[in-house]
Protein backbone atom coordinates (compact mmCIF):
# COMPACT_ATOMS: atom_id res chain seq x y z
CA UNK A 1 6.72 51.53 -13.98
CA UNK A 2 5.17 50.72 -17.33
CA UNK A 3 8.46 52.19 -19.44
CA UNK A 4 10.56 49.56 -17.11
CA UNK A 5 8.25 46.54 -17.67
CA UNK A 6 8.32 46.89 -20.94
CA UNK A 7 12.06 47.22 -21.36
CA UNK A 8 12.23 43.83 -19.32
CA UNK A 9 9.93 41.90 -21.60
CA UNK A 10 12.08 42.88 -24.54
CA UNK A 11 15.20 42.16 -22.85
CA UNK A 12 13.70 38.48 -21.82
CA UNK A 13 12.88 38.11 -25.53
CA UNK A 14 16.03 38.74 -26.65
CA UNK A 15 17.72 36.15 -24.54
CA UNK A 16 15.00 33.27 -25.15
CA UNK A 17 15.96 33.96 -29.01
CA UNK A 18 19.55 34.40 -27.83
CA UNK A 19 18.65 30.53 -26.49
CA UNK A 20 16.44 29.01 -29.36
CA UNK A 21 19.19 30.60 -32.00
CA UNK A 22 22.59 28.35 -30.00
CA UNK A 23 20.05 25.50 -29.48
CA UNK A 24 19.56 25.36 -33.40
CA UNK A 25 22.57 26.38 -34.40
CA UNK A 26 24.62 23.49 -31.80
CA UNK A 27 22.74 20.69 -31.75
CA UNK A 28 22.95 18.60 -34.95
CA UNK A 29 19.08 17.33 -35.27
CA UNK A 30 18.26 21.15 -36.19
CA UNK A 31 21.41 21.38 -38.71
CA UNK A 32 19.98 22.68 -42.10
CA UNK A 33 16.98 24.53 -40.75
CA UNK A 34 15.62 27.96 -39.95
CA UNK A 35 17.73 29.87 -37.46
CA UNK A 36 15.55 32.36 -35.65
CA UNK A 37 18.40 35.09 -36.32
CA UNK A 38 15.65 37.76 -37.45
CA UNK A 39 13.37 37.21 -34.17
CA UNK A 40 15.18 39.62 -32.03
CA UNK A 41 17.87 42.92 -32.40
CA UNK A 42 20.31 41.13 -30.40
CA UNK A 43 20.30 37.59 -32.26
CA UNK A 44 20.29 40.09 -35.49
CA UNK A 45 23.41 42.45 -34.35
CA UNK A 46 24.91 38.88 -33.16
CA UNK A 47 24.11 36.64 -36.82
CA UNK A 48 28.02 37.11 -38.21
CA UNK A 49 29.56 36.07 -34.62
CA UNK A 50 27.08 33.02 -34.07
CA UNK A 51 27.85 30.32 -36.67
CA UNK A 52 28.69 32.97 -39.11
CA UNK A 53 32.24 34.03 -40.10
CA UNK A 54 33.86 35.77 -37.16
CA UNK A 55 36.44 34.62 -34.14
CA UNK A 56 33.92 34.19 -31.06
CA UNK A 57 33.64 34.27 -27.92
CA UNK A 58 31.45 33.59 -24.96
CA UNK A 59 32.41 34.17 -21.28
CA UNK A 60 30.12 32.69 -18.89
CA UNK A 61 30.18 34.06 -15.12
CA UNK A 62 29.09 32.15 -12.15
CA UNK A 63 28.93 32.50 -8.60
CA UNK A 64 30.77 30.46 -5.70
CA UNK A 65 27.34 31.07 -3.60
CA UNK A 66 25.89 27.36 -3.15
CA UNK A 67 22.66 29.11 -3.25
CA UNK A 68 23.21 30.24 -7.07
CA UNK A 69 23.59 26.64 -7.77
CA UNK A 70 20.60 26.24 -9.81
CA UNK A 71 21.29 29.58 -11.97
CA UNK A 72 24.87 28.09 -12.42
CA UNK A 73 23.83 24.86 -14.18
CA UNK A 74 21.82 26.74 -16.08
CA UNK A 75 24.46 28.97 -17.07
CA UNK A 76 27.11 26.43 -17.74
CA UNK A 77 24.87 24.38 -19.68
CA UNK A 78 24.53 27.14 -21.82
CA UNK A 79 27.54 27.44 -22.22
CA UNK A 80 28.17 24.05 -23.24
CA UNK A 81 26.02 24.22 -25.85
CA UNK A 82 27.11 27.63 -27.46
CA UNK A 83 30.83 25.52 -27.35
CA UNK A 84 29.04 23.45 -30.15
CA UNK A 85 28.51 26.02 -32.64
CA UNK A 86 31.44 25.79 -35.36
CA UNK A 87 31.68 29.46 -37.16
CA UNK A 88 33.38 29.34 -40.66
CA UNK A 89 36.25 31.98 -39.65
CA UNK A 90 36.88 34.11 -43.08
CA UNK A 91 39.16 36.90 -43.33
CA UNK A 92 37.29 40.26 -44.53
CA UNK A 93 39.60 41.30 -47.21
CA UNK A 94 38.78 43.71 -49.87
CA UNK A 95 38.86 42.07 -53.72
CA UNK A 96 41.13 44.91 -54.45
CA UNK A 97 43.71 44.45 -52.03
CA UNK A 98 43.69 40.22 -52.10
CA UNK A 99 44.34 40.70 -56.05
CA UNK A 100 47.21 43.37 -55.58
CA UNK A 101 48.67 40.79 -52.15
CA UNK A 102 48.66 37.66 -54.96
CA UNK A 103 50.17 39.88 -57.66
CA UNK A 104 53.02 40.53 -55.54
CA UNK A 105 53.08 36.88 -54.31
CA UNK A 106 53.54 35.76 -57.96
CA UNK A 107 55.54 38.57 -58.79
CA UNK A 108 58.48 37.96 -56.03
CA UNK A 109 57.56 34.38 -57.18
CA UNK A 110 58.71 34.77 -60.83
CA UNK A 111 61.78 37.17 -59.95
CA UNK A 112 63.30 34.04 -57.97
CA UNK A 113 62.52 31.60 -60.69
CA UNK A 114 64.23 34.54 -63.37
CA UNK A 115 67.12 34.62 -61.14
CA UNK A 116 67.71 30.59 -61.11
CA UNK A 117 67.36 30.55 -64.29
CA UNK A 118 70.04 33.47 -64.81
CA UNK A 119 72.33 31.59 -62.39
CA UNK A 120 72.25 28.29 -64.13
């Protein structure tokens, strides 16, 4: 009983935080401000993958029942907004491992210019 309830409420939380964070992050009027990232676990475990730096996303389900019509407006207009939200994709790469990639870049880079050189 109680344990349940309870485990709903959060979960209803969750997703109207889920809502208010896409709202503010898609629509350009909120651009700048707070995102409500913090209010919830979810939007917290979600922060990198909404408008941070990681490939997203969202699959949105409906049903072909005319009497889900309502709860499939809703759901695509949800979706429409979370389409709005432009992430800055980064690669994770460690420092180590970039500097040791552009060494060798510059390296093989160098070698080729020796060799024209040589040939000339």
């Amino acid at each position: 009983g109680g344990e349940m309830m309870r485990e709903a409420i959060s979960i209803n939380k969750s997703l109207f935080t889920l809502r208010k964070v896409i709202t503010s992050l898609a629509e350009s009027r909120y651009k700048g401000l707070h995102v409500p990232y913090r209010d919830s676990k979810l939007t917290s475990l979600l922060q990198d993958s909404l408008g941070g730096t990681s490939l997203t996303v969202m699959v949105a389900c409906l049903s072909p029942c005319d009497a889900h019509f309502d709860e499939n407006l809703s759901t695509l207009e949800y979706a429409s907004r979370a389409s709005c939200i432009a992430n800055r994709v980064a690669v994770n790469e460690d420092p180590k491992s970039r500097l040791i990639r552009e060494l060798r870049a510059q390296n093989a880079f160098l070698t080729a210019q020796l060799a024209h050189m040589r040939s000339a």
